[in-house]
C-alpha atoms as a PDB file:
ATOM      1  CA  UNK A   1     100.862 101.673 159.824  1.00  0.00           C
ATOM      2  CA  UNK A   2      99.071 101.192 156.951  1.00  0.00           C
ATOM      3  CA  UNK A   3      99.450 100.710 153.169  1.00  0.00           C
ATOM      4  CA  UNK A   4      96.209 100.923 151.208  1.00  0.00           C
ATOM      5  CA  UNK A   5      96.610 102.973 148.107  1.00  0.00           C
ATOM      6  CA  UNK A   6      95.215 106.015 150.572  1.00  0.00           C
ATOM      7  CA  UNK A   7      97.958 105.448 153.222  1.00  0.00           C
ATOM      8  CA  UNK A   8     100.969 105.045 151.218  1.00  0.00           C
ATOM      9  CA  UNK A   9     101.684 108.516 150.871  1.00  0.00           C
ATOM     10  CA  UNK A  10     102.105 108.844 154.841  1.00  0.00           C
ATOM     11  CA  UNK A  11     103.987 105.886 155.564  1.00  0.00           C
ATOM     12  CA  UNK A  12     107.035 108.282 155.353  1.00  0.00           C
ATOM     13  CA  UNK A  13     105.835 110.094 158.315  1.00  0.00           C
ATOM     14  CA  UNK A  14     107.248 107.663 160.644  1.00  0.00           C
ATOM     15  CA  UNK A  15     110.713 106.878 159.149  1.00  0.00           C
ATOM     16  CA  UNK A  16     113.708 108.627 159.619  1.00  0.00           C
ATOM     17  CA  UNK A  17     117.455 108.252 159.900  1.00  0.00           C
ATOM     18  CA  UNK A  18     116.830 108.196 163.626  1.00  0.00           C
ATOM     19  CA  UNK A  19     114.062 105.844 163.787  1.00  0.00           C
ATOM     20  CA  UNK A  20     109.771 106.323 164.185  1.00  0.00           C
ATOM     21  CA  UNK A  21     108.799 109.431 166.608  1.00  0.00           C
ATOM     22  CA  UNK A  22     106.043 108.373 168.623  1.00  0.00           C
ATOM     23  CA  UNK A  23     103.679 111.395 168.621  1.00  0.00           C
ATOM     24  CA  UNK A  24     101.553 111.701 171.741  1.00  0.00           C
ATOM     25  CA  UNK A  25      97.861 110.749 170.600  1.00  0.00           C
ATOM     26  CA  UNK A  26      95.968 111.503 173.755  1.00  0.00           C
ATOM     27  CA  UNK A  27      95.555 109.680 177.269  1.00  0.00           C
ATOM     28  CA  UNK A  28      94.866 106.414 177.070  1.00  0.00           C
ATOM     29  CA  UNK A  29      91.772 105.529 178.507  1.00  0.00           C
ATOM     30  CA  UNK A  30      92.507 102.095 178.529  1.00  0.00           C
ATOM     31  CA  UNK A  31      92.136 100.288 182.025  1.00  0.00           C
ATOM     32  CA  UNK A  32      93.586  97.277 181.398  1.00  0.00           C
ATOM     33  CA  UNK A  33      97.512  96.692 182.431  1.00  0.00           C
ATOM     34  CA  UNK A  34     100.323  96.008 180.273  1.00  0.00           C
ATOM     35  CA  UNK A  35      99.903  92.349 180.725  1.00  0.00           C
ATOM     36  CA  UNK A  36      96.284  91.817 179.837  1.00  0.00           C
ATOM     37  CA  UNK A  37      97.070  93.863 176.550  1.00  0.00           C
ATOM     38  CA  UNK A  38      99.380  91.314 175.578  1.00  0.00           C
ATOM     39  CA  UNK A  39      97.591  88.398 176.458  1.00  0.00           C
ATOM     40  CA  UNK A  40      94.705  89.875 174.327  1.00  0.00           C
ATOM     41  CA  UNK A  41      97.139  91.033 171.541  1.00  0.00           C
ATOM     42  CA  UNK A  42      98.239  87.015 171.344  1.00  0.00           C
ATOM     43  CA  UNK A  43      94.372  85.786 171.559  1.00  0.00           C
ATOM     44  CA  UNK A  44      92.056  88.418 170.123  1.00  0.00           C
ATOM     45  CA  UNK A  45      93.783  90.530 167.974  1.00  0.00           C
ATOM     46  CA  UNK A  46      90.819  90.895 165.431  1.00  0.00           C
ATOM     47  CA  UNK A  47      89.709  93.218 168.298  1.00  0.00           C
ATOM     48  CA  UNK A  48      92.096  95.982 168.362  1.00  0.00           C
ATOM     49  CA  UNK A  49      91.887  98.578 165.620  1.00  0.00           C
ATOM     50  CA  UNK A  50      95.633  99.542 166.475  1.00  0.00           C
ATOM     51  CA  UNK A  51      95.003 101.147 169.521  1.00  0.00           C
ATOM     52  CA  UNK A  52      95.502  97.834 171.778  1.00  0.00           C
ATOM     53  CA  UNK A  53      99.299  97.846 169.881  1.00  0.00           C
ATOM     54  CA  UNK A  54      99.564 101.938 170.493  1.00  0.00           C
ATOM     55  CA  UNK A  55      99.133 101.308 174.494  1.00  0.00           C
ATOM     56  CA  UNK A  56     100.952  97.963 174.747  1.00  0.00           C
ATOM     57  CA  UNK A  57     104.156 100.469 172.983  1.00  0.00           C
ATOM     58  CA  UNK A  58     103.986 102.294 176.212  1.00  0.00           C
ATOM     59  CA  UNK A  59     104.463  99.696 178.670  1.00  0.00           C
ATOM     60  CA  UNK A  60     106.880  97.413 176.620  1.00  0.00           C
ATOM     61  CA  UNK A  61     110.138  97.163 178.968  1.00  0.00           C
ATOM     62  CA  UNK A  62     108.054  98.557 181.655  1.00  0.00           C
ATOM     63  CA  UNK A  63     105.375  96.708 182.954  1.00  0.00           C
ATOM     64  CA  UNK A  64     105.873  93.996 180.301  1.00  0.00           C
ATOM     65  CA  UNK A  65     109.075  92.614 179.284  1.00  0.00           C
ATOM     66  CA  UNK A  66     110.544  93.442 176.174  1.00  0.00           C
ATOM     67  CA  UNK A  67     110.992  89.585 175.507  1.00  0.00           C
ATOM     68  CA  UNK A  68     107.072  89.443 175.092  1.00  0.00           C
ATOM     69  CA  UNK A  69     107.397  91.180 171.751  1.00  0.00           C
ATOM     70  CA  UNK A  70     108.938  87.715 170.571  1.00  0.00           C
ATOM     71  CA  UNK A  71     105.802  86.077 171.307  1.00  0.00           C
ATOM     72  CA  UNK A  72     103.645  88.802 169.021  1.00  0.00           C
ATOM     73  CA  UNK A  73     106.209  88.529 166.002  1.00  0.00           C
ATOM     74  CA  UNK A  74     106.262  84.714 166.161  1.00  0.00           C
ATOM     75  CA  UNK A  75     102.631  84.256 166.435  1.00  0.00           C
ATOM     76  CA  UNK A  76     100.200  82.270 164.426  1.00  0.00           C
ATOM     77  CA  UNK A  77      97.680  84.652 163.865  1.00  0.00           C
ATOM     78  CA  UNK A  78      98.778  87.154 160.844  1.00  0.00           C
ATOM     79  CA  UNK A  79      96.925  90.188 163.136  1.00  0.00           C
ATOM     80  CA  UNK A  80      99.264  89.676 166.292  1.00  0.00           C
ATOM     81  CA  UNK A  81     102.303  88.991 163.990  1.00  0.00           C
ATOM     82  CA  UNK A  82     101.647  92.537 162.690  1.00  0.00           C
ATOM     83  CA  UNK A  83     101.034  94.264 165.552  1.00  0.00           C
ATOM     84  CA  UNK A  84     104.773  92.680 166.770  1.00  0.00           C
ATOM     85  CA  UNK A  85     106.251  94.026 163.789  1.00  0.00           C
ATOM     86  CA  UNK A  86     104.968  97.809 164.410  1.00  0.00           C
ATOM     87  CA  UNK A  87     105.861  98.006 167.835  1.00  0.00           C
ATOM     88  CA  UNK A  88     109.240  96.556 166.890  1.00  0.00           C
ATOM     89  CA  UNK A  89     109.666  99.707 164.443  1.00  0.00           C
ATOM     90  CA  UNK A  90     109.411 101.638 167.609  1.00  0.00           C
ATOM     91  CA  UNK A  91     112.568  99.679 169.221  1.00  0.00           C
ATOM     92  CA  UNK A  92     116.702  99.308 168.577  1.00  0.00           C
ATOM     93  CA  UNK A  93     119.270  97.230 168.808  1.00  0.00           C
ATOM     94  CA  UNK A  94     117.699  96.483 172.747  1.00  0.00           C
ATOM     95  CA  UNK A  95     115.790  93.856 170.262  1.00  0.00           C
ATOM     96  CA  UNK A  96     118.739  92.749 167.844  1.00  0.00           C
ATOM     97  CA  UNK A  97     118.625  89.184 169.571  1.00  0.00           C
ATOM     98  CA  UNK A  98     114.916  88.838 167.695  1.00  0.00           C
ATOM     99  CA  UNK A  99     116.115  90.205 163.899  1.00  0.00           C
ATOM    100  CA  UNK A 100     115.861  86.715 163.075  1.00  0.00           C
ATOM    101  CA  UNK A 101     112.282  87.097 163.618  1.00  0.00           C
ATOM    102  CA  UNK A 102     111.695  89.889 162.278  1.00  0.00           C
ATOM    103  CA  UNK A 103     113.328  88.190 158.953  1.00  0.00           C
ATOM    104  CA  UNK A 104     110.690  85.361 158.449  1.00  0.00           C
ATOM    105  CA  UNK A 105     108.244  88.101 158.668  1.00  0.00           C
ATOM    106  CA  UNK A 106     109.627  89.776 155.408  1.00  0.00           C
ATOM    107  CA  UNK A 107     107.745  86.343 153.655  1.00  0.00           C
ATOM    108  CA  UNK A 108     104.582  87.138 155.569  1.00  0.00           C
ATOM    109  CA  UNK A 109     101.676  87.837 153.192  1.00  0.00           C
ATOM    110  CA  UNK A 110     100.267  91.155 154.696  1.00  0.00           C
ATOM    111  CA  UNK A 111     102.041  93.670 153.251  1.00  0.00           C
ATOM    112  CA  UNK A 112     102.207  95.979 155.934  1.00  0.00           C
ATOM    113  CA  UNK A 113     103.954  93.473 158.221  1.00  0.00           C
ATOM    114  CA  UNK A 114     106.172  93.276 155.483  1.00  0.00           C
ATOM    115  CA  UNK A 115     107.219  97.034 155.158  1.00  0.00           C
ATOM    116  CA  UNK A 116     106.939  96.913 159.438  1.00  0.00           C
ATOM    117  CA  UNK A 117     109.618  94.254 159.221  1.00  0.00           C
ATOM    118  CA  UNK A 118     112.323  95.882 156.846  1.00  0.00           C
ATOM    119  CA  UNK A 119     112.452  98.817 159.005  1.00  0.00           C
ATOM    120  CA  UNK A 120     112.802  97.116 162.265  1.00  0.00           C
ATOM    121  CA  UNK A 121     115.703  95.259 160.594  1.00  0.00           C
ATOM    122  CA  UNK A 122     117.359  98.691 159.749  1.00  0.00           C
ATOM    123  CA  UNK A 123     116.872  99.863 163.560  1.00  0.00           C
ATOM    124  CA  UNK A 124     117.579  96.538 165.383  1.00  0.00           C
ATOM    125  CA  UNK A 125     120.621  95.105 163.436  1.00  0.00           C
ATOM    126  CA  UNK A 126     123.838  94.596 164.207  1.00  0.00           C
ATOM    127  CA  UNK A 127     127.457  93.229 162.394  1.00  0.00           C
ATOM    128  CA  UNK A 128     126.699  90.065 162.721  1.00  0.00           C
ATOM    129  CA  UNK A 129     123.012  90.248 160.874  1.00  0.00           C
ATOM    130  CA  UNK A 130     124.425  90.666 157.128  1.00  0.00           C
ATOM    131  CA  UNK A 131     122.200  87.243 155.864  1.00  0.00           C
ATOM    132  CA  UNK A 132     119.028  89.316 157.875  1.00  0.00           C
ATOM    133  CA  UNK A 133     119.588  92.697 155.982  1.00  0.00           C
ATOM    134  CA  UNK A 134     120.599  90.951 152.690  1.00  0.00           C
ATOM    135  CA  UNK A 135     116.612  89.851 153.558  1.00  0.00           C
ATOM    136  CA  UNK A 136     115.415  92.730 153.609  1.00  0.00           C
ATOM    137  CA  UNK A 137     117.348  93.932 150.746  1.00  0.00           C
ATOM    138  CA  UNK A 138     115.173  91.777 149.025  1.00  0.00           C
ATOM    139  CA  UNK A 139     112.104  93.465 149.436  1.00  0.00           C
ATOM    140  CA  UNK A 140     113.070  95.738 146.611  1.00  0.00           C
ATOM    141  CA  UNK A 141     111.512  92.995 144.687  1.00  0.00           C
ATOM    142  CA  UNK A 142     108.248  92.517 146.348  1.00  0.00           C
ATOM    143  CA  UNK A 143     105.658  92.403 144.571  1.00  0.00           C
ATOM    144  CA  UNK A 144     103.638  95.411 146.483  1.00  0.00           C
ATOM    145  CA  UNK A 145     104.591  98.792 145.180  1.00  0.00           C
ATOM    146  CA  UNK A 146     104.269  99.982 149.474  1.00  0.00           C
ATOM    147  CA  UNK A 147     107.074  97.440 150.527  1.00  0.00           C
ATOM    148  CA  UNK A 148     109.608  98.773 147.673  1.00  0.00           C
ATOM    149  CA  UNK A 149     109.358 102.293 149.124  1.00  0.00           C
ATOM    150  CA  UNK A 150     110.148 100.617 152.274  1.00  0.00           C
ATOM    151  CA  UNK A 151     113.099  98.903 151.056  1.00  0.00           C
ATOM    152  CA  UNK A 152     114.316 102.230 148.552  1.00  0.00           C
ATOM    153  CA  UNK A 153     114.190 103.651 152.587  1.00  0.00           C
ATOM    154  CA  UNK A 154     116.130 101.002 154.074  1.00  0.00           C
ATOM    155  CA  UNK A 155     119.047 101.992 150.805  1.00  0.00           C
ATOM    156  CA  UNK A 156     118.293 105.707 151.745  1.00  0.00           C
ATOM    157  CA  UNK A 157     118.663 105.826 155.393  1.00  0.00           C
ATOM    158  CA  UNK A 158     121.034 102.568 156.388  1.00  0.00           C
ATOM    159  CA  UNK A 159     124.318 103.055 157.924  1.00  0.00           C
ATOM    160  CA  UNK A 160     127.344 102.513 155.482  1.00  0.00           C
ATOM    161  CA  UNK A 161     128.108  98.977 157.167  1.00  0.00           C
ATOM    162  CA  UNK A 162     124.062  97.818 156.958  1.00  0.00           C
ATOM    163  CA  UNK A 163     124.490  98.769 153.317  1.00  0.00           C
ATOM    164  CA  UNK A 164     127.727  97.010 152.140  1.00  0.00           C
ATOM    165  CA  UNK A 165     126.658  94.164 154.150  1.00  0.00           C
ATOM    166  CA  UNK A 166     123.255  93.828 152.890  1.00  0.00           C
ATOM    167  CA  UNK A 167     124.864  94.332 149.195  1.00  0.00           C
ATOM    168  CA  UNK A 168     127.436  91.697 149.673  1.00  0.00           C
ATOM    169  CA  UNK A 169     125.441  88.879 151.157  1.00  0.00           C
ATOM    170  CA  UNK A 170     122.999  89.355 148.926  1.00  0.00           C
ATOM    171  CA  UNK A 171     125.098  88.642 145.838  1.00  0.00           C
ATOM    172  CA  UNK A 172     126.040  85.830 147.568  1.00  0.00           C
ATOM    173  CA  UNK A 173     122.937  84.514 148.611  1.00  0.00           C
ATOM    174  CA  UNK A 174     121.609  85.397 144.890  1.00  0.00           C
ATOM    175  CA  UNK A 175     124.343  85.233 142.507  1.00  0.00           C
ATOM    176  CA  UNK A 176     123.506  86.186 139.021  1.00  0.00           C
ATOM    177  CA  UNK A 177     120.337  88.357 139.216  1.00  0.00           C
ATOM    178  CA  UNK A 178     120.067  91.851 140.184  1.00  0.00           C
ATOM    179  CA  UNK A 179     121.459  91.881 143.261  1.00  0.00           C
ATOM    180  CA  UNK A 180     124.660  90.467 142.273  1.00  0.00           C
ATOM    181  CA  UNK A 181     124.823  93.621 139.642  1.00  0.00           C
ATOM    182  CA  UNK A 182     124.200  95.925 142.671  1.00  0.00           C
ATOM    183  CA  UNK A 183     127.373  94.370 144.275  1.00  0.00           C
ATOM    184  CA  UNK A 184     129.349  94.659 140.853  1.00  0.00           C
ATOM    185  CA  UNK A 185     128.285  97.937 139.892  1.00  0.00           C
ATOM    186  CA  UNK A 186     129.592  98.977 143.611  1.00  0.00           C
ATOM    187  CA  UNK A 187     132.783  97.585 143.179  1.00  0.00           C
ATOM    188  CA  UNK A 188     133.309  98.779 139.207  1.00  0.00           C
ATOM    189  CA  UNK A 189     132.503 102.144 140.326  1.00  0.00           C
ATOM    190  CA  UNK A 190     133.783 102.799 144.096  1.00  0.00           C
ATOM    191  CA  UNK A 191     134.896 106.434 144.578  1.00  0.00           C
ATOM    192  CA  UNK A 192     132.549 107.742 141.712  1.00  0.00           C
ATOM    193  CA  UNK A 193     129.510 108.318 143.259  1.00  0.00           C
ATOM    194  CA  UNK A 194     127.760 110.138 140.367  1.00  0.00           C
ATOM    195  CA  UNK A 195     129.174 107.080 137.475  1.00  0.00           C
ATOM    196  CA  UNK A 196     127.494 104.405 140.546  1.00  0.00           C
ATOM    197  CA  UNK A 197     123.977 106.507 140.523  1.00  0.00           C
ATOM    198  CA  UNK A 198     123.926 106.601 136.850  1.00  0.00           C
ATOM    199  CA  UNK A 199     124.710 103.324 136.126  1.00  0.00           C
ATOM    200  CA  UNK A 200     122.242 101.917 138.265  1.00  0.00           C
ATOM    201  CA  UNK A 201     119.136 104.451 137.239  1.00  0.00           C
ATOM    202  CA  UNK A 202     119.910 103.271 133.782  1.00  0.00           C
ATOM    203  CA  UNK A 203     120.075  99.384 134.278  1.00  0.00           C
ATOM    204  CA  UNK A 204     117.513  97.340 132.411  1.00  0.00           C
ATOM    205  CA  UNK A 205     116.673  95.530 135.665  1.00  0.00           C
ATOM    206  CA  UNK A 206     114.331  97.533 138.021  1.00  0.00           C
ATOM    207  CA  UNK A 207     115.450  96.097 141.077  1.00  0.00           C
ATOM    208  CA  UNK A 208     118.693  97.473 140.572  1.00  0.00           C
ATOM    209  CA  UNK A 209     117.194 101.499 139.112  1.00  0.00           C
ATOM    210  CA  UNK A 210     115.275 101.169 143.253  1.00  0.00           C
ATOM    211  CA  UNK A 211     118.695 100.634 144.596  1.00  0.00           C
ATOM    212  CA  UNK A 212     120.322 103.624 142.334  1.00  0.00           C
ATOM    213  CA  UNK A 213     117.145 105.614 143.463  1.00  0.00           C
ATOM    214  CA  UNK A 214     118.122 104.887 147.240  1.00  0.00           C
ATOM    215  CA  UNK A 215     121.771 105.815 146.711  1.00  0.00           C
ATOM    216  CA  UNK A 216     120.864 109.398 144.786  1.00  0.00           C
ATOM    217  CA  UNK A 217     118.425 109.959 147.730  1.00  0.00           C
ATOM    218  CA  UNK A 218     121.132 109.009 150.472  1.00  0.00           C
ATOM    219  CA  UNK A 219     122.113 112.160 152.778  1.00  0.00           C
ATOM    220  CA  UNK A 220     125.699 111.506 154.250  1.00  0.00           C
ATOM    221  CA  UNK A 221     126.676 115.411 154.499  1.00  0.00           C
ATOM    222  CA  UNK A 222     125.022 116.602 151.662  1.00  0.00           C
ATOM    223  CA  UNK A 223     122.516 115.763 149.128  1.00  0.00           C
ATOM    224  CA  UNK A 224     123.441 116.663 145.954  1.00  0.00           C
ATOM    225  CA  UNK A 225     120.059 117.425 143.947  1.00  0.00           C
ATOM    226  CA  UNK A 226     121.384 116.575 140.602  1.00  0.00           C
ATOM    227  CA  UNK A 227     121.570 113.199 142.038  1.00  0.00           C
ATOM    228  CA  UNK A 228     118.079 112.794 142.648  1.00  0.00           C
ATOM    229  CA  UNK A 229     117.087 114.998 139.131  1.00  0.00           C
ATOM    230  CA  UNK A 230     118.468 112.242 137.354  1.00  0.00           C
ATOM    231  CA  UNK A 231     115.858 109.628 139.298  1.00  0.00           C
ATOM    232  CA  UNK A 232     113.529 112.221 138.374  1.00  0.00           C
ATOM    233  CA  UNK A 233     113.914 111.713 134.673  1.00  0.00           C
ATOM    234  CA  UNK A 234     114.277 108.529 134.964  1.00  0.00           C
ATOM    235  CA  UNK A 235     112.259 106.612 132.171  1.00  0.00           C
ATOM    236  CA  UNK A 236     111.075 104.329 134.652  1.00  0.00           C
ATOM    237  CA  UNK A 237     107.570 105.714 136.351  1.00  0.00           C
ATOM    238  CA  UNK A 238     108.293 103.751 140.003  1.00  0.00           C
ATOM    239  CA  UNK A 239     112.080 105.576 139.683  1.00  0.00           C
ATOM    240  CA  UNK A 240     110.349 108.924 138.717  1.00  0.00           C
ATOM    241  CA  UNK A 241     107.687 109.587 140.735  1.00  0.00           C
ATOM    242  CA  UNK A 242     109.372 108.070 144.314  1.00  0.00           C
ATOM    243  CA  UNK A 243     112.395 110.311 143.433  1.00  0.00           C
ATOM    244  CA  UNK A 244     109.408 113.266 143.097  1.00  0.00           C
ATOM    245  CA  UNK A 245     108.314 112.262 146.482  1.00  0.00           C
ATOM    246  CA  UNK A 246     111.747 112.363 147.445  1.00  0.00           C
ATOM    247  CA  UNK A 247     111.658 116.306 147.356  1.00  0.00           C
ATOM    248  CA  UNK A 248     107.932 117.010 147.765  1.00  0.00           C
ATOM    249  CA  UNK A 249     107.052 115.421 150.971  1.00  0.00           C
ATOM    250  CA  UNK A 250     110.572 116.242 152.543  1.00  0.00           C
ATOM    251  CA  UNK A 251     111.216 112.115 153.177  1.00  0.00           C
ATOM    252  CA  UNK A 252     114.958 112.634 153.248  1.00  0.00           C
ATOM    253  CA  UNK A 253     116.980 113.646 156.284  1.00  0.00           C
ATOM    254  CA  UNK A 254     115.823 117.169 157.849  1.00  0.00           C
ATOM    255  CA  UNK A 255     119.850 117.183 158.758  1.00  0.00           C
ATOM    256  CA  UNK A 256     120.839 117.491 155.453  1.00  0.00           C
ATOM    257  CA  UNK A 257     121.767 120.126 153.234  1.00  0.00           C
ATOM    258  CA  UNK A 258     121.246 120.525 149.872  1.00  0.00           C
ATOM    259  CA  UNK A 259     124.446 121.434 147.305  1.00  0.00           C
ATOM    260  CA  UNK A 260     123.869 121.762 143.271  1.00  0.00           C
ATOM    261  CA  UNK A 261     128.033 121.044 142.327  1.00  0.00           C
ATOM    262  CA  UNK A 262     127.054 118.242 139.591  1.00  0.00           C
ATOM    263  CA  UNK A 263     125.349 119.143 135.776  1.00  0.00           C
ATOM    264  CA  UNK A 264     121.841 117.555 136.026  1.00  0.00           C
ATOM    265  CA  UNK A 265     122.711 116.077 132.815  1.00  0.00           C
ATOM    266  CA  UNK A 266     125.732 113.861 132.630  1.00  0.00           C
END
């Protein structure tokens, strides 16, 4: 997965409320076995051009234990480290003992191990991770426009627990920025969905318009679209034209279904 200015448009593709579909790309002609495509994942990884990762996928938990992946997301070299963190997006919570992993990789400096590793925290976690997806919570501040889509996705498709727990320990773990206003605007508006949305699409801090952005994009049982209108007027060009892609490239649940009950002006 990629995230040049070409590829950020179809990072999308691959995320969903029910995790990455792995799309069949063709035998592999590859003759080597499941272990010598790790051991050349962990010493040559300047060699693969993402195929190498695509055919290891297939044999994780089969011919190669699913405790190897460790060894890719802890790894030296930046290459292996990223190739870890795509196959994790392919995984669940049969990998929630290596979230804490998967966390230091949210400070690596390639930013598509970055975006890899907030989604693998949204599939693998657990109740006891709240510190891990408070981490990746954080990414709505990263510096690289790619990673806060993936973290506006993590808001969007997280279950209710990820999300309050993410929220609250990230107050706590930075009190008095904007993700101690995300945990205050929750509380001063709990039970009013629409006065939560549009108090956080019009907050001066941008970190906290993504998070408002992720909430009017967030499918429970319905979408309403006047939610997501109001990210589309948003004065804010990141708020305006990700709520856009919202609608245009179909990135929020297929399950859902639309209602118009709420002015798109309020």
């Amino acid at each position: 997965m990629r995230l040049s200015a070409e590829d950020s448009e179809v990072a999308h593709l691959f995320f969903s409320e029910g995790g990455k579909i792995l799309l069949p790309l063709g035998k592999s002609t590859n003759a080597m076995t499941g272990q010598e495509m790790l051991e050349r994942l962990l010493s040559s990884p300047h060699d693969d051009d993402g195929a190498l990762a695509n055919d290891l996928l297939g044999e994780l938990g089969k011919t190669v234990p699913l405790e190897s992946l460790r060894l890719l997301l802890t790894s030296a070299n930046a290459e292996t480290r990223a190739a870890g963190a795509f196959i994790a997006t392919f995984q669940n919570q049969n990998i929630s003992s290596m979230v804490g992993e998967l966390a230091a990789l949210l400070g690596d400096s390639n930013p598509r191990t970055r975006f890899d590793a907030v989604e693998s925290i949204l599939r693998c976690s657990t109740r006891n991770d709240g510190q891990h997806l408070a981490q990746a919570l954080f990414a709505l501040d990263d510096y690289h426009d790619g990673v806060r889509m993936g973290a506006v996705k993590f808001v969007r498709f997280a279950k209710d627990w990820q999300l309050k727990l993410a929220r609250q320990h990230a107050a706590l773990l930075r009190p008095q920025t904007p993700f101690s206003a995300i945990a205050d605007i929750s509380g001063q508006w709990r039970g009013d969905a629409s006065g939560m949305i549009r108090a956080m699409l019009d907050h001066s801090e941008p970190v906290v318009r993504r998070y408002g952005l992720g909430l009017a994009s967030r499918a429970r049982l319905v979408v309403v679209d006047a939610f997501v209108e109001w990210a589309q007027a948003s004065a804010d060009p990141e708020i305006s034209k990700l709520a856009t892609d919202c609608i245009e490239h179909n990135q929020i649940s297929h399950h859902a279904v639309w209602q118009s009950s709420l002015p798109a002006i309020a």
